[in-house]
Protein backbone atom coordinates (compact mmCIF):
# COMPACT_ATOMS: atom_id res chain seq x y z
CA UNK A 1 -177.73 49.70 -43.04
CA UNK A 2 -181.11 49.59 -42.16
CA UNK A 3 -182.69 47.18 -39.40
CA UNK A 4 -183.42 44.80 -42.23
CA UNK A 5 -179.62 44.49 -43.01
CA UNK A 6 -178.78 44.02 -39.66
CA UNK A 7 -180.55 40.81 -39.46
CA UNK A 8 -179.12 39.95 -42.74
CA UNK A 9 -175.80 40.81 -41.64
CA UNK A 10 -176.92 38.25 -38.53
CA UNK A 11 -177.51 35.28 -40.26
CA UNK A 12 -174.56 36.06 -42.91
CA UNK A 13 -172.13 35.93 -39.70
CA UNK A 14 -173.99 32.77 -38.99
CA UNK A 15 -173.34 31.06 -42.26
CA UNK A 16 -169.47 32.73 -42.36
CA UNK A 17 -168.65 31.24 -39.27
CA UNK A 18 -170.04 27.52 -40.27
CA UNK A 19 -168.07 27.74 -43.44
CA UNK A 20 -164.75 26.90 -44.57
CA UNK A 21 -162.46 28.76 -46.21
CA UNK A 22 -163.80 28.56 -50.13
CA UNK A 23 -166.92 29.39 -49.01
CA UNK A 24 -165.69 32.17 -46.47
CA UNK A 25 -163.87 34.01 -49.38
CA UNK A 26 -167.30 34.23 -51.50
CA UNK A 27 -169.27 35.20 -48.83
CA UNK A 28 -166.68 37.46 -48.33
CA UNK A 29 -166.74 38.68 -52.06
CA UNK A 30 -170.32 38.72 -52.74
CA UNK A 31 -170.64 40.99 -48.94
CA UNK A 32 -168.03 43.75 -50.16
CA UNK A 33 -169.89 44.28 -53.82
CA UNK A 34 -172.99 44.35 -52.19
CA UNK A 35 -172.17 47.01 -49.42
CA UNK A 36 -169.26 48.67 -50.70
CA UNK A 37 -167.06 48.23 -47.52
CA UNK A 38 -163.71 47.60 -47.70
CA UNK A 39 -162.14 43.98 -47.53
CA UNK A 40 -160.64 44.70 -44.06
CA UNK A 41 -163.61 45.96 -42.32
CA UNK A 42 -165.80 43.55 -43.69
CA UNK A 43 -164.06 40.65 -42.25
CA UNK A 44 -163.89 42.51 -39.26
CA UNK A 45 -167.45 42.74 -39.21
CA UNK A 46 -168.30 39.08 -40.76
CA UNK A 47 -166.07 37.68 -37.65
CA UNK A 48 -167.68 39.70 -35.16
CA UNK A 49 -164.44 41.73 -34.31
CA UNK A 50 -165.52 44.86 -35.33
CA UNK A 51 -169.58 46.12 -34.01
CA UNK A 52 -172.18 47.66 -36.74
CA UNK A 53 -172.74 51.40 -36.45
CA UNK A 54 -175.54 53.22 -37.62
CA UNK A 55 -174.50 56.45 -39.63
CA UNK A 56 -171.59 58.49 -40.92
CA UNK A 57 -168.60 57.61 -38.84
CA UNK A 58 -166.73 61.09 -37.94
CA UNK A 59 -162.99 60.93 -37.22
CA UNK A 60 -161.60 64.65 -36.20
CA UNK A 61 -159.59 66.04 -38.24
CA UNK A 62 -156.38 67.68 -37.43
CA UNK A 63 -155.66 71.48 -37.27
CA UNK A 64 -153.54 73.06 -39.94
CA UNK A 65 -154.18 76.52 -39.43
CA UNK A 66 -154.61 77.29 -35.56
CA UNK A 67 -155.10 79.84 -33.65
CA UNK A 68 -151.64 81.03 -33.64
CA UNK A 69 -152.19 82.68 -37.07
CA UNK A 70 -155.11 85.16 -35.96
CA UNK A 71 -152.22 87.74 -34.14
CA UNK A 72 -150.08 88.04 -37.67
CA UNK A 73 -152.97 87.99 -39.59
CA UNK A 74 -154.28 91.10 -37.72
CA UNK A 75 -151.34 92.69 -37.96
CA UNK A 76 -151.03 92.35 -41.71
CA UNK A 77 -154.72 92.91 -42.14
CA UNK A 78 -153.82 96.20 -40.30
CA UNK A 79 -150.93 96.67 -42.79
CA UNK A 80 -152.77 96.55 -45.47
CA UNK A 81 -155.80 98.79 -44.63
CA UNK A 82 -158.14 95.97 -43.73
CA UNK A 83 -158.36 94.75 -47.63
CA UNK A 84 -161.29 91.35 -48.04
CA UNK A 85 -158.78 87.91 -47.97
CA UNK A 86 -158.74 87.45 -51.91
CA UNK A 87 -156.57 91.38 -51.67
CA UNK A 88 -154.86 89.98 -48.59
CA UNK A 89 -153.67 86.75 -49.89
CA UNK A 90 -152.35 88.52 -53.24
CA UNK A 91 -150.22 91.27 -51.16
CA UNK A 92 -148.76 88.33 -48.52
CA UNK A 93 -147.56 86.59 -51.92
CA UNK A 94 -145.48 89.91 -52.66
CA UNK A 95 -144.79 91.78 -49.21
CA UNK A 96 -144.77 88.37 -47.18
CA UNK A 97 -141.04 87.21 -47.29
CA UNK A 98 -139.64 90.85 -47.18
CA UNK A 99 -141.27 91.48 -44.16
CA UNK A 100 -140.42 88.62 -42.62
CA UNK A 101 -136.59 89.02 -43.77
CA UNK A 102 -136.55 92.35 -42.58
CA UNK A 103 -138.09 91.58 -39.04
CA UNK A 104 -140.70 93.94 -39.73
CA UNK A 105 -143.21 90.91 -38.77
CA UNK A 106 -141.66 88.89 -36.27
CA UNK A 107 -142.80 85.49 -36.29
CA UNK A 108 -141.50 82.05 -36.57
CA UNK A 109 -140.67 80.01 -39.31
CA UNK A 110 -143.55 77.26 -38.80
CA UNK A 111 -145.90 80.48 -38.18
CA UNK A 112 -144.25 81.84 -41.85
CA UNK A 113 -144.97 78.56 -43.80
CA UNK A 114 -148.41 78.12 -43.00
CA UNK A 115 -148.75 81.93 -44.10
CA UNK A 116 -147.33 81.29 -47.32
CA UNK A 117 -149.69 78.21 -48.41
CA UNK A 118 -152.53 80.06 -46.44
CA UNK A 119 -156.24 80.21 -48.49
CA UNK A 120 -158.29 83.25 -49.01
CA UNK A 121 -161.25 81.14 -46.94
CA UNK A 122 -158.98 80.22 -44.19
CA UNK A 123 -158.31 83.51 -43.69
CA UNK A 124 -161.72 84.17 -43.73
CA UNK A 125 -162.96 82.03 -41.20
CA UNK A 126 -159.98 82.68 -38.83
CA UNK A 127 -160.59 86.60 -38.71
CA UNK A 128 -164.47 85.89 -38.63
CA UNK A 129 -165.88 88.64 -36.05
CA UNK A 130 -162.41 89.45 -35.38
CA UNK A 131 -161.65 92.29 -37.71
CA UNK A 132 -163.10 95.10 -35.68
CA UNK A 133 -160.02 94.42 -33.36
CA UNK A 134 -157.66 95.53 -35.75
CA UNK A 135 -157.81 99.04 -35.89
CA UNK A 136 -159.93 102.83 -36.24
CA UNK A 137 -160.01 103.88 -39.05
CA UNK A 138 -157.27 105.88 -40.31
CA UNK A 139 -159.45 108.26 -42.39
CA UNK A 140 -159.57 111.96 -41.82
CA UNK A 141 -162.81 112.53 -42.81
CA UNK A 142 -165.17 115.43 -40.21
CA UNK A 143 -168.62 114.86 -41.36
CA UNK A 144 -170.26 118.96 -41.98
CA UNK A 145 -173.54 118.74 -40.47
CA UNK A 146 -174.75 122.01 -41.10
CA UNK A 147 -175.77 123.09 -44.98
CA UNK A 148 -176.27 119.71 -45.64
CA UNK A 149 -179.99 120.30 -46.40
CA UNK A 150 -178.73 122.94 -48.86
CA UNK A 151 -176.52 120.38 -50.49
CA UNK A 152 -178.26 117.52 -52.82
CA UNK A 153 -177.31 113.78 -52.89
CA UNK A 154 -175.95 112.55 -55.82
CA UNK A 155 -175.19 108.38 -55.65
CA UNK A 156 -172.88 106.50 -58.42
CA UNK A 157 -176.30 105.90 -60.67
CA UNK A 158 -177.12 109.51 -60.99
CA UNK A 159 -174.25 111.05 -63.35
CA UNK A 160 -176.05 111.28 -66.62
CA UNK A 161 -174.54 114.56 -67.78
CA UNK A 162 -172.72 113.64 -71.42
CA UNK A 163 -169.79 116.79 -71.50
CA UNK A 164 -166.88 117.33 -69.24
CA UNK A 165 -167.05 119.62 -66.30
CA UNK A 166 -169.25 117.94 -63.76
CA UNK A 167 -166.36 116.66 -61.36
CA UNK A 168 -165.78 114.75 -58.34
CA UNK A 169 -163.27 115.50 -55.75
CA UNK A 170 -161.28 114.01 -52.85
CA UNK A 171 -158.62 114.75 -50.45
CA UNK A 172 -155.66 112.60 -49.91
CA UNK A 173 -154.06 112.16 -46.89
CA UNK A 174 -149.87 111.62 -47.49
CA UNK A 175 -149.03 110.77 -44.24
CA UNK A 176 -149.06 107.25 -44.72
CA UNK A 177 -150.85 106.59 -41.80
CA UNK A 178 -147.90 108.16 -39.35
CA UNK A 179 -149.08 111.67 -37.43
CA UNK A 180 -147.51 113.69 -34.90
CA UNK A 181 -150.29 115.63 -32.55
CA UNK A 182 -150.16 119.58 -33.74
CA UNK A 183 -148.23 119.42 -37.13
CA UNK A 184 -149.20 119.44 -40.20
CA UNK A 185 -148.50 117.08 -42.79
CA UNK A 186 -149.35 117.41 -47.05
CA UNK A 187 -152.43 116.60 -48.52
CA UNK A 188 -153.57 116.58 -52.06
CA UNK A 189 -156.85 117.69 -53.60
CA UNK A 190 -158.02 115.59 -56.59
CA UNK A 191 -160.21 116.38 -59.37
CA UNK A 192 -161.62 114.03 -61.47
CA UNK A 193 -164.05 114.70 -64.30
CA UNK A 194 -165.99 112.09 -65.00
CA UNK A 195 -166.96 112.55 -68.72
CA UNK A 196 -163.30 112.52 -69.68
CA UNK A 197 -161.52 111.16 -66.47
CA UNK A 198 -159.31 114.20 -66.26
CA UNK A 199 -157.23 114.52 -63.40
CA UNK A 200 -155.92 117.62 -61.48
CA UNK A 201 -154.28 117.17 -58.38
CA UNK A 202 -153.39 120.38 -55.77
CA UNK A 203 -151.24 120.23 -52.56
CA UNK A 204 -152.68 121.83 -49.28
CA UNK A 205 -151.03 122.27 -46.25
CA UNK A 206 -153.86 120.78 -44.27
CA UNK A 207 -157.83 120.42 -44.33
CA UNK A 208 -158.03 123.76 -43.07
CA UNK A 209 -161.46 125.52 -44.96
CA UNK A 210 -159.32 127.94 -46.43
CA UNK A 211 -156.49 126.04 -47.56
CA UNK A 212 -158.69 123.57 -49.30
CA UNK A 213 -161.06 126.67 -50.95
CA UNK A 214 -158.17 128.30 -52.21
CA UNK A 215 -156.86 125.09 -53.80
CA UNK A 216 -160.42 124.98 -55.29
CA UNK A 217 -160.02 127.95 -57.10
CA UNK A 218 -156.34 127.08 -57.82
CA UNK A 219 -157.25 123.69 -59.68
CA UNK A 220 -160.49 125.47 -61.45
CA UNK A 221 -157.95 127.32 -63.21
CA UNK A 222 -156.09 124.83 -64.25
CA UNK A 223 -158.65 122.80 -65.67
CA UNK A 224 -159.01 122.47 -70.10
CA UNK A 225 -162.65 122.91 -69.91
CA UNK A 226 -165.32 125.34 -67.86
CA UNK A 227 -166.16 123.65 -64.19
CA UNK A 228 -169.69 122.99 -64.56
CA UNK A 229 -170.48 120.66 -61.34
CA UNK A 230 -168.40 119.36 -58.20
CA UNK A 231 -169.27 116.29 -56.03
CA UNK A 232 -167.35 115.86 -52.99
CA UNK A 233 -168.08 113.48 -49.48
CA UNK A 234 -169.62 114.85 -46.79
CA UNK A 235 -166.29 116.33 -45.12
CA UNK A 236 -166.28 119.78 -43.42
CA UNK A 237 -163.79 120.94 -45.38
CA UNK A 238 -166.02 120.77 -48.59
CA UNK A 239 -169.57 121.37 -46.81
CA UNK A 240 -169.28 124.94 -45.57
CA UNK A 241 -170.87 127.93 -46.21
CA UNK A 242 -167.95 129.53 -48.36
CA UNK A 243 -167.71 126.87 -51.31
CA UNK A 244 -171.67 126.95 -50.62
CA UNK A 245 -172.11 130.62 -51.47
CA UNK A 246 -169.11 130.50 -54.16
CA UNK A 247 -171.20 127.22 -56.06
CA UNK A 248 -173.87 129.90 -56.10
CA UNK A 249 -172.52 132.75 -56.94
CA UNK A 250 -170.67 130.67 -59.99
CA UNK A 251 -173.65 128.73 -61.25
CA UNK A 252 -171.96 125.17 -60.67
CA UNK A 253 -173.68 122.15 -58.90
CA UNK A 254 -172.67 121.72 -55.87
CA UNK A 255 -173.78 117.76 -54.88
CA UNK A 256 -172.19 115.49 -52.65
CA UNK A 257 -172.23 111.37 -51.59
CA UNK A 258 -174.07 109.21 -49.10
CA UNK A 259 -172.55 109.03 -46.11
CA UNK A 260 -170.02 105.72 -45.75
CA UNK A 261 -170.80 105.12 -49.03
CA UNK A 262 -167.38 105.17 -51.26
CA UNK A 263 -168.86 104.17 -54.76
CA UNK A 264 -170.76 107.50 -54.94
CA UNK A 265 -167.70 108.89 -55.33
CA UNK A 266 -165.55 105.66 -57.78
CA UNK A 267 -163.89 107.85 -59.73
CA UNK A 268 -162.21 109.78 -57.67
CA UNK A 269 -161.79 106.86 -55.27
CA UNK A 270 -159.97 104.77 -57.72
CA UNK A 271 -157.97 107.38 -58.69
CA UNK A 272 -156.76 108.18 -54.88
CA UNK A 273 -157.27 105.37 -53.28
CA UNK A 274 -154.68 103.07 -51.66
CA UNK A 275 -155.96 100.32 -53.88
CA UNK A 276 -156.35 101.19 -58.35
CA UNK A 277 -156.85 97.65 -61.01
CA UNK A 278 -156.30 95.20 -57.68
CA UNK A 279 -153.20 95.95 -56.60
CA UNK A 280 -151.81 97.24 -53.34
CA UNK A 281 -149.81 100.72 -53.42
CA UNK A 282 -147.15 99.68 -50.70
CA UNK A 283 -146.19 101.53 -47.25
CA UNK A 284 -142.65 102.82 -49.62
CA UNK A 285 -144.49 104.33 -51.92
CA UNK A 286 -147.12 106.22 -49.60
CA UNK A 287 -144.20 107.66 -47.98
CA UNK A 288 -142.29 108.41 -50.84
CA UNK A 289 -145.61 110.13 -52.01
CA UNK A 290 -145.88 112.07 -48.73
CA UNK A 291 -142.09 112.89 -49.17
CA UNK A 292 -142.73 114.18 -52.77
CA UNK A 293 -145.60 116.03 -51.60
CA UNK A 294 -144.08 117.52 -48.51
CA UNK A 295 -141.04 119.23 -50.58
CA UNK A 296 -143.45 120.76 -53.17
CA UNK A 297 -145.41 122.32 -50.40
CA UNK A 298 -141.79 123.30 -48.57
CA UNK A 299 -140.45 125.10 -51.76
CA UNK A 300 -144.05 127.05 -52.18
CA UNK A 301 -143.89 128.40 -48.70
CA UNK A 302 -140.02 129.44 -49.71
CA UNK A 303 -141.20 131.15 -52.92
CA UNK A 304 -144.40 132.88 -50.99
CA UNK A 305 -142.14 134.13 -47.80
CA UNK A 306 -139.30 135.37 -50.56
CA UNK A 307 -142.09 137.04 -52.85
CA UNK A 308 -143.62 138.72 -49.84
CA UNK A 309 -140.40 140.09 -48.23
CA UNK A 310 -139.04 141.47 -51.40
């Protein structure tokens, strides 16, 4: 109300007071349609119980979703690669009650509710500024800073070439995020064209230079159609002076992505990635990829050392 309703308000509790009870209930009436209040508060106000107050009255509001969610909501942001809330929410609705049954996440059962019926924006604004504390990255990734002058940029909006053979490729780490200081564990080398969306796939013993050239030449072999171009990240296993002098010496392009930039290389990236069309590749099957991996590269080694000693 403005100051001029507050003296008509005045005079009303004046005339409501001096009234009897007919008149009282149209005063009553006629004040409720006019402001809007409800019955109760207007009588409150009309018999001077209740004072006026200027402005929007704010009540708190209890908390739902405390503070006691941020620690499990680290740790399955961690568990799921850091993923934006929307990704999050969908893989809680599958992986939620099996980790919890399994006592993989160990929480309560209030704690486990609240997670269930949890909101992609809650989630948002509980992990605001907080999701640098949830891990380093587990990439692999040694940027090559020398040749890179040699070596041109080539961003998502640049592939224009209309016939296969200009491909991008990626490594992919199977150790599903579990490594033991010294050993080696199996990797992958993918190939994607991007005219066709062919995919090769080699396994390499580690990100060694050589291992990763030879599985280069291994996969160019393989390939249905001549190997015209390759695009890779800025890893030291790809920028090197070897696969810089054999690009040469070949006649294909050698170009590679921006630095922290993963749609320069979306092909590839979809195809390797942990996530492909929205949905999460679990912790069971990166292992049982590293597992599948790991024997393939186990029974080459067996057929090399048998070849060589006979």
């Amino acid at each position: 109300m403005s100051r001029v309703d507050e003296k008509y308000l005045k005079l009303l509790k004046a005339r409501y007071s001096a009234s009897n009870k007919k008149e009282k209930g149209e005063i009553l009436d006629e004040f409720v349609k006019t402001t809007g209040y409800g019955r109760k508060y207007a009588t409150a106000l009309l018999n001077g119980k209740r004072s006026y107050v200027q402005g929007i009255i704010r009540r708190p509001r209890s908390v739902e979703y405390g503070t006691g969610l941020i620690s499990p909501l680290l740790i399955l942001s961690d568990l799921f690669d850091g993923v934006c809330s929307k990704r999050l929410r969908a893989a809680m609705t599958v992986e939620l009650p099996r980790l919890y049954k399994s006592g993989a996440l160990q929480i309560g059962s209030e704690i486990y509710e609240k997670l269930i019926k949890i909101s992609p924006a809650t989630i948002d604004r509980l992990l605001t500024g907080r999701r640098c504390q949830i891990r380093k990255s587990r990439g692999f990734t040694k940027p090559g800073t020398l040749l890179k002058h040699q070596i041109p940029i080539r961003t998502w909006a640049d592939w224009s070439e209309d016939q296969p053979g200009f491909c991008e490729l990626d490594l992919v780490d199977h150790s599903g995020g579990l490594t033991i200081p010294g050993t080696d564990h199996a990797w992958s080398l993918c190939f994607t064209d991007i005219k066709t969306a062919w995919t090769e796939c080699q396994a390499v013993q580690n990100k060694a230079q050589v291992h990763v050239f030879a599985a280069i030449c291994r996969v160019r072999q393989r390939l249905p159609f001549p190997l015209l171009g390759i695009d890779s990240d800025n890893g030291s296993e790809f920028i090197n002076d070897q696969l810089v002098r054999y690009c040469d010496d070949e006649e294909i392009t050698f170009t590679r992505g921006r630095a922290g930039k993963k749609n320069d290389s979306a092909m590839s990236s979809r195809r390797t990635g942990l996530l492909s069309d929205g949905q999460l590749v679990t912790t069971a099957m990166i292992l049982l990829s590293s597992w599948t991996y790991s024997i393939a590269f186990m029974r080459s080694c067996i057929t090399t050392a048998t070849s060589s000693y006979q």
